[in-house]
PDB file of N, CA and C in Angstrom:
ATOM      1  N   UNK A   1      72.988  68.589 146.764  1.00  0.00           N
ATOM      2  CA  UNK A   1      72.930  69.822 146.045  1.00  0.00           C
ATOM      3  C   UNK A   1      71.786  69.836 145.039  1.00  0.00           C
ATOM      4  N   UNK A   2      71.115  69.016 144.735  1.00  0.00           N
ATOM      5  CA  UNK A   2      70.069  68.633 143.878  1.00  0.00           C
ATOM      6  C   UNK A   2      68.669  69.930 144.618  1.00  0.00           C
ATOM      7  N   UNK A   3      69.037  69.886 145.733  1.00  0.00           N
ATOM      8  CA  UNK A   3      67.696  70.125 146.136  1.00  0.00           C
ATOM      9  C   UNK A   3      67.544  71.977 145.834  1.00  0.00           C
ATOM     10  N   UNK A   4      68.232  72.299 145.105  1.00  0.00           N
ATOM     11  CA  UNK A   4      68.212  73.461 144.959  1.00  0.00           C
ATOM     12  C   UNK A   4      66.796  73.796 143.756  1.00  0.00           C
ATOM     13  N   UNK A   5      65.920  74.892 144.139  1.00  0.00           N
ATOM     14  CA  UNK A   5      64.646  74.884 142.968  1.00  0.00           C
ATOM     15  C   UNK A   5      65.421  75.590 141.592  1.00  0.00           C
ATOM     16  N   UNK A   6      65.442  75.693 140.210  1.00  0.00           N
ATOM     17  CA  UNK A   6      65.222  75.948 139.328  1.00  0.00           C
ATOM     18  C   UNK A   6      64.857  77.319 139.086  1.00  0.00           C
ATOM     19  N   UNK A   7      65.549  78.093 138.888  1.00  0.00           N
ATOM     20  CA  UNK A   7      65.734  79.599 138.433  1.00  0.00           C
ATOM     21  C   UNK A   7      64.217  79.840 137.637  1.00  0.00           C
ATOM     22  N   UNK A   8      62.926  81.094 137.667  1.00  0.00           N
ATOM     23  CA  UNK A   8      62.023  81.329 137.081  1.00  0.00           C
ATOM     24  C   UNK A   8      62.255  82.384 136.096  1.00  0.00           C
ATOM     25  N   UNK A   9      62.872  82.571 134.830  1.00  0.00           N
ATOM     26  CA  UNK A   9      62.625  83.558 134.044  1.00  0.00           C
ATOM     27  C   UNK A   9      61.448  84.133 133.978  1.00  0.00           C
ATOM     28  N   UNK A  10      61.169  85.222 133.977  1.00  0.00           N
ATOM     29  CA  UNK A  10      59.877  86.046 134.270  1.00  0.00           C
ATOM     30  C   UNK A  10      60.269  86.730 132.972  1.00  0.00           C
ATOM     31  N   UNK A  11      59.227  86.530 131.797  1.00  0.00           N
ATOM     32  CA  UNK A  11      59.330  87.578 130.497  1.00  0.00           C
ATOM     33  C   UNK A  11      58.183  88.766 130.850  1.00  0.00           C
ATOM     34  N   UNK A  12      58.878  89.631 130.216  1.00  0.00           N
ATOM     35  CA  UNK A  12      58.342  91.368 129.430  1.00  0.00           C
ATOM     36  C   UNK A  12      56.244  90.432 129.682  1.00  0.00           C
ATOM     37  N   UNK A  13      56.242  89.956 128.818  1.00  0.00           N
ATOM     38  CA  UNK A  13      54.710  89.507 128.932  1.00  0.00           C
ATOM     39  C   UNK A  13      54.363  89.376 129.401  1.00  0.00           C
ATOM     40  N   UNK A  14      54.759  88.198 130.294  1.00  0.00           N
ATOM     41  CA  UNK A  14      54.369  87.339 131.437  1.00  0.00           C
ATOM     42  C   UNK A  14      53.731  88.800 132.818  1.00  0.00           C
ATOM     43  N   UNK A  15      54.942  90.133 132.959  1.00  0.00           N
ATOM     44  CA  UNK A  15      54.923  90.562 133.347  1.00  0.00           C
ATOM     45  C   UNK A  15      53.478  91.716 133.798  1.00  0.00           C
ATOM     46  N   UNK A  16      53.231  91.911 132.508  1.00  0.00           N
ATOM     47  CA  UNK A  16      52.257  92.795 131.968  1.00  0.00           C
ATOM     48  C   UNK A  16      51.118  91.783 132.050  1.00  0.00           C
ATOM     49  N   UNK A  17      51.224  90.896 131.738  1.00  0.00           N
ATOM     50  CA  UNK A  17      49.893  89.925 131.881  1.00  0.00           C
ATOM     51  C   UNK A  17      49.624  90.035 133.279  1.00  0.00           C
ATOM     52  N   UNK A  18      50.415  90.008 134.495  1.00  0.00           N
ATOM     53  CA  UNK A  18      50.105  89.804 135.173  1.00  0.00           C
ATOM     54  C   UNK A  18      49.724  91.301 135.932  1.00  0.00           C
ATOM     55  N   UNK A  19      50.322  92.001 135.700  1.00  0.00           N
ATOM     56  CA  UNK A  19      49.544  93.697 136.330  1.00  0.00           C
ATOM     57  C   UNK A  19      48.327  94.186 135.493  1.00  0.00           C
ATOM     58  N   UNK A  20      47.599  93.410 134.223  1.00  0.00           N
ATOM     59  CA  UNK A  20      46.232  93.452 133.923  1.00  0.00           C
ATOM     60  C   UNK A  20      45.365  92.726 134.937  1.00  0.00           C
ATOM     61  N   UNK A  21      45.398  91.592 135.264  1.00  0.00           N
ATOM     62  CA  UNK A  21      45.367  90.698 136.219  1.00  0.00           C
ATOM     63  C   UNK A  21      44.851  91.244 137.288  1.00  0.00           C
ATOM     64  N   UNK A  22      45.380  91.997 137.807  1.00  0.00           N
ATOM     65  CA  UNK A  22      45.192  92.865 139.270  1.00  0.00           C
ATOM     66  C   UNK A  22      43.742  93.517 139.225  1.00  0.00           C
ATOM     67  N   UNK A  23      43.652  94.417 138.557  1.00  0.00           N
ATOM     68  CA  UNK A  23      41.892  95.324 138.597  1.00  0.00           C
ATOM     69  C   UNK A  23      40.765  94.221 138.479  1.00  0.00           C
ATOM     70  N   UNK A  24      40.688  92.543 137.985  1.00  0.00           N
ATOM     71  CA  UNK A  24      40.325  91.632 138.213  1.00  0.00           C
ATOM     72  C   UNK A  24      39.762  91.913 139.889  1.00  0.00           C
ATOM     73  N   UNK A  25      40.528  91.880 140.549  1.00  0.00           N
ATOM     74  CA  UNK A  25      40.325  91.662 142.216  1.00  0.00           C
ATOM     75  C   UNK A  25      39.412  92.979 142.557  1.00  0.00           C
ATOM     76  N   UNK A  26      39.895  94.047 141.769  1.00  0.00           N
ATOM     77  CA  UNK A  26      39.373  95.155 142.458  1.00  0.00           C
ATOM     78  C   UNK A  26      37.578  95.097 141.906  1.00  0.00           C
ATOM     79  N   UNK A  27      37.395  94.443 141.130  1.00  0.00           N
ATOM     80  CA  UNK A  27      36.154  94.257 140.835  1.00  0.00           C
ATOM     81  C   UNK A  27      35.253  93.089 141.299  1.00  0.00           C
ATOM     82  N   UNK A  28      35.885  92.480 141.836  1.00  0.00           N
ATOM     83  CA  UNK A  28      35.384  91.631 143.033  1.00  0.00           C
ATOM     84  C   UNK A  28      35.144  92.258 144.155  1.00  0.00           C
ATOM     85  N   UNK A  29      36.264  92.863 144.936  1.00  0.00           N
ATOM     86  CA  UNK A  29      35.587  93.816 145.662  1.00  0.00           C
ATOM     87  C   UNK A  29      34.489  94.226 145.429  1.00  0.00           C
ATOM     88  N   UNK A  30      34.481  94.837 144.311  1.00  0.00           N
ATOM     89  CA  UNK A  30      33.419  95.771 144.098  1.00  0.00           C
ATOM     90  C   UNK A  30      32.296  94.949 144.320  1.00  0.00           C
ATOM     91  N   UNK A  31      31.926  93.634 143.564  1.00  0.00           N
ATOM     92  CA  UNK A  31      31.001  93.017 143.760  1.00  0.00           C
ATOM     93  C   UNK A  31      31.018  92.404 145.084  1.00  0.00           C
ATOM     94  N   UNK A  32      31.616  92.170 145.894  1.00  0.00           N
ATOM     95  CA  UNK A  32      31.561  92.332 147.766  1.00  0.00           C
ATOM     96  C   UNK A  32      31.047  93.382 148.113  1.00  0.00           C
ATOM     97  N   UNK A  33      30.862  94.359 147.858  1.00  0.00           N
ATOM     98  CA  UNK A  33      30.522  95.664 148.030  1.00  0.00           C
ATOM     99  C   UNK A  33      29.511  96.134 147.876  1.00  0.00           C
ATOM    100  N   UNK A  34      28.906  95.577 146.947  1.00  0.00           N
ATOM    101  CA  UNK A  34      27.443  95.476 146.587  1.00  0.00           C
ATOM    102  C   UNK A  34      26.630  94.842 146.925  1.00  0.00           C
ATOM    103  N   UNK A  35      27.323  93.548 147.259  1.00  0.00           N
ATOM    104  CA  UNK A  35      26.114  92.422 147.810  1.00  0.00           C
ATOM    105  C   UNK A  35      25.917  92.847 149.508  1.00  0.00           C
ATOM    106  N   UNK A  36      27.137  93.654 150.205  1.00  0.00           N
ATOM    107  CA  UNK A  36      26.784  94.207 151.083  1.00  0.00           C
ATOM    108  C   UNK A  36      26.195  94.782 151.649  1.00  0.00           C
ATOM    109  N   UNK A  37      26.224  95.961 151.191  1.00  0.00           N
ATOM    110  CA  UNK A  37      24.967  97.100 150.811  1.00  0.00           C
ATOM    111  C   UNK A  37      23.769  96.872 150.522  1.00  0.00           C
ATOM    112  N   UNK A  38      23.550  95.528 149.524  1.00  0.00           N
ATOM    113  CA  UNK A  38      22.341  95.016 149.282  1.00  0.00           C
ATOM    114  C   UNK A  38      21.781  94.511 150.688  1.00  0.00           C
ATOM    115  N   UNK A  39      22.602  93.919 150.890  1.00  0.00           N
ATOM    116  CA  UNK A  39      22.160  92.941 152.359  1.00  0.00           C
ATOM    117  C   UNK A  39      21.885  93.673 153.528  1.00  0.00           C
ATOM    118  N   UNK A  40      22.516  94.760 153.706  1.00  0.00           N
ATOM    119  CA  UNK A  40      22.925  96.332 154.892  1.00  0.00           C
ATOM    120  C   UNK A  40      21.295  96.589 154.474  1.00  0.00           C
ATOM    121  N   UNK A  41      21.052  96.782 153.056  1.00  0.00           N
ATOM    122  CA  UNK A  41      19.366  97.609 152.809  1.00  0.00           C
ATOM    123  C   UNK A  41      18.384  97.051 153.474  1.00  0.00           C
ATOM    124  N   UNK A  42      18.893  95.609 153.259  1.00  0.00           N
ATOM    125  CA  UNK A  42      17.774  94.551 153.390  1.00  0.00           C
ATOM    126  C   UNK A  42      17.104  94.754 154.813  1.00  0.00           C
ATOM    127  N   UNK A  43      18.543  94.576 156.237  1.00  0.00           N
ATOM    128  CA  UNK A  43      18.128  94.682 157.354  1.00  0.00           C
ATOM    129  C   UNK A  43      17.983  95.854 157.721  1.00  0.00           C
ATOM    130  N   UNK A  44      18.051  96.810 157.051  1.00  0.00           N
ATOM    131  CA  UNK A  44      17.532  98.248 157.366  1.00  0.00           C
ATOM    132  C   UNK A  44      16.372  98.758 157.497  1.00  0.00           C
ATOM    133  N   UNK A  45      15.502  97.647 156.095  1.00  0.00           N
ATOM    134  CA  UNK A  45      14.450  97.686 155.662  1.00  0.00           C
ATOM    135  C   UNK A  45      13.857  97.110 156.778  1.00  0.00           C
ATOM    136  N   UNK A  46      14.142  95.709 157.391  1.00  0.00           N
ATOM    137  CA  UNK A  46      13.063  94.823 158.226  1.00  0.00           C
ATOM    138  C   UNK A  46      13.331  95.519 159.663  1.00  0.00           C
ATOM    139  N   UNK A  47      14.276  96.339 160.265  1.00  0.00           N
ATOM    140  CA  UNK A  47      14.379  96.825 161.443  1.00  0.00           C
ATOM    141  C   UNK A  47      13.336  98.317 161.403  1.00  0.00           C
ATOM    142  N   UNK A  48      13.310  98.915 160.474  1.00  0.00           N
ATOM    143  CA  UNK A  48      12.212 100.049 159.950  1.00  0.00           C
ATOM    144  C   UNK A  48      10.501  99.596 159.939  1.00  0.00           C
ATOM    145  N   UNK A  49      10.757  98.267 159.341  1.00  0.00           N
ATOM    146  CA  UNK A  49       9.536  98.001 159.380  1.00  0.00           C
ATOM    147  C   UNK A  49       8.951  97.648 160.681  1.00  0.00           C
ATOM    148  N   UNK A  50       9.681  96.679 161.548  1.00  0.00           N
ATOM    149  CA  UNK A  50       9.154  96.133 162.759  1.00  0.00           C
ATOM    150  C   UNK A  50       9.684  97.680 163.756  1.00  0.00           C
ATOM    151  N   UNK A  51      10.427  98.241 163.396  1.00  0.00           N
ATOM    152  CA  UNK A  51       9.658  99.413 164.503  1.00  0.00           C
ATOM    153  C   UNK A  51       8.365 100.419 164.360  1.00  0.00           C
ATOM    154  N   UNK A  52       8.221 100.598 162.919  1.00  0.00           N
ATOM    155  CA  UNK A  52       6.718 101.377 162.101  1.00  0.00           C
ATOM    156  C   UNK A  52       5.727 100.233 162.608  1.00  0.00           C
ATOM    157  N   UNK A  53       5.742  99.080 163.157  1.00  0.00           N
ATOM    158  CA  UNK A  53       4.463  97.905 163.232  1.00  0.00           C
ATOM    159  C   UNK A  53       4.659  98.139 164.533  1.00  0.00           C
ATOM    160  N   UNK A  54       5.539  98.154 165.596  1.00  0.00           N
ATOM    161  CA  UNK A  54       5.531  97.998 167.129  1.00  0.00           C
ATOM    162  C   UNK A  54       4.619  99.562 167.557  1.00  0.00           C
ATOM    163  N   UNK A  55       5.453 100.626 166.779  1.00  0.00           N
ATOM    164  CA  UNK A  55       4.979 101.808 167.154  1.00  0.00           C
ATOM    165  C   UNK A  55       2.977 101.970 167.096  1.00  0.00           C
ATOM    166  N   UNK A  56       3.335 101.113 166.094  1.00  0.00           N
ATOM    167  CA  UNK A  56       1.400 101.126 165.638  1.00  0.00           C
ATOM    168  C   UNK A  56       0.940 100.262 166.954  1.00  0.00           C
ATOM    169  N   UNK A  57       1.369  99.051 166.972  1.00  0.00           N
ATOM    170  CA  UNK A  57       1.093  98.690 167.988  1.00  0.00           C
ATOM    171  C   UNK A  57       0.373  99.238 169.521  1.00  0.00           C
ATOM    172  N   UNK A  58       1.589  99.612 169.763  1.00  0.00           N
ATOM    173  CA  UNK A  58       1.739 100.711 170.853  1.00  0.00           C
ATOM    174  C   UNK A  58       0.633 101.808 171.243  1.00  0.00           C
ATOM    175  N   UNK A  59       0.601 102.404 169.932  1.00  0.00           N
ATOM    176  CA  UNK A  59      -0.357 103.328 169.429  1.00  0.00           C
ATOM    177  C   UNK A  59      -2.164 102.738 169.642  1.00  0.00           C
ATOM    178  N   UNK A  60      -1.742 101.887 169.093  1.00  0.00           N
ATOM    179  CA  UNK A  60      -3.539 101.069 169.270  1.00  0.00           C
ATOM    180  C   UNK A  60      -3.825 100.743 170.600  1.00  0.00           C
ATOM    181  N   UNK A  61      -3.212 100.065 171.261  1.00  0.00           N
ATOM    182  CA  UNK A  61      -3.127  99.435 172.178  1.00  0.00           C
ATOM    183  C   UNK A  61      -3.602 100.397 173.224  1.00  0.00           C
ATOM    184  N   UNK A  62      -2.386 101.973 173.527  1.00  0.00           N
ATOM    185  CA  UNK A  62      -3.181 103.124 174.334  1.00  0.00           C
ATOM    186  C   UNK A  62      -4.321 103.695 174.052  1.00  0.00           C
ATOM    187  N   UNK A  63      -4.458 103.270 172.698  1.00  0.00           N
ATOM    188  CA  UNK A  63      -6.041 104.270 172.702  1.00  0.00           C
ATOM    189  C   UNK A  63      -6.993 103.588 172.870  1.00  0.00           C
ATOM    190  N   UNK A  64      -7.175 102.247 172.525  1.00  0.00           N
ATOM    191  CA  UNK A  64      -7.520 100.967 173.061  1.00  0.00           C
ATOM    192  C   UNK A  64      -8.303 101.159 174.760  1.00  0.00           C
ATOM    193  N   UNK A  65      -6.792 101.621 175.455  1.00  0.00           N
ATOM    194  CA  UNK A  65      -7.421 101.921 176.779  1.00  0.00           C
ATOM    195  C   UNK A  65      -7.875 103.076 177.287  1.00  0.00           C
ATOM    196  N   UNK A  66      -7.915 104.235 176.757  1.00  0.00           N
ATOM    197  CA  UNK A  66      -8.266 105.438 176.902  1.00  0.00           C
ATOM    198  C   UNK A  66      -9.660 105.329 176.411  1.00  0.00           C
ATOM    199  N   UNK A  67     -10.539 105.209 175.028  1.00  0.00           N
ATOM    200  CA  UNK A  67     -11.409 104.633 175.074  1.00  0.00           C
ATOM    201  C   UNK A  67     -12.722 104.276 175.930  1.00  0.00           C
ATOM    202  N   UNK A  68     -12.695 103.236 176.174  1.00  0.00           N
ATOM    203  CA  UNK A  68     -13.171 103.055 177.739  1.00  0.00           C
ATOM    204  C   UNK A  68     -13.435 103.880 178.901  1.00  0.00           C
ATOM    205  N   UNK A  69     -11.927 104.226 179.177  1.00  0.00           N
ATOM    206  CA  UNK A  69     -12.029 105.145 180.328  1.00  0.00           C
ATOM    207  C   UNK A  69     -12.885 106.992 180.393  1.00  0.00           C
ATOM    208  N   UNK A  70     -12.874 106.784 179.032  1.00  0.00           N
ATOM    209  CA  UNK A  70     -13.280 108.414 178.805  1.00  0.00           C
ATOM    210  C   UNK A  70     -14.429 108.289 178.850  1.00  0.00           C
ATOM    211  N   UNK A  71     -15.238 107.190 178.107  1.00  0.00           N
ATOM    212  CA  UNK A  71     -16.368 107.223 177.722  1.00  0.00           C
ATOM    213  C   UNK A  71     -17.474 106.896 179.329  1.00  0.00           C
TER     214      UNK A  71
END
């Protein structure tokens, strides 16, 4: 019968301490949330860029061969 755990009184304080506690998390989120977005910009940014550089590419490359042929 020993093995029974020990009753937890939970006080008025204890209580309230602990539902301040909570918006803690929600501001972590938040900062998950941000570093996301940061990171979301980031590859937004380098997929924008390497298609604005391919397109140039592209671009040079046909006139490149037109060029020639006209002349």
């Amino acid at each position: 019968m020993s093995d029974k755990k020990p009753i937890k009184v939970v006080k008025r304080v204890e209580r309230t301490a602990a539902r301040r506690a909570k918006p803690k998390d929600k501001s972590a989120q938040k900062t998950a949330h941000e570093i996301v977005d940061t990171v979301s910009s980031w590859v937004n940014d380098f997929q924008r860029k390497r298609h604005q550089e391919t397109a140039q590419a592209i671009t040079s490359l046909l006139q490149s061969r037109r060029q020639p042929a006209e002349s």
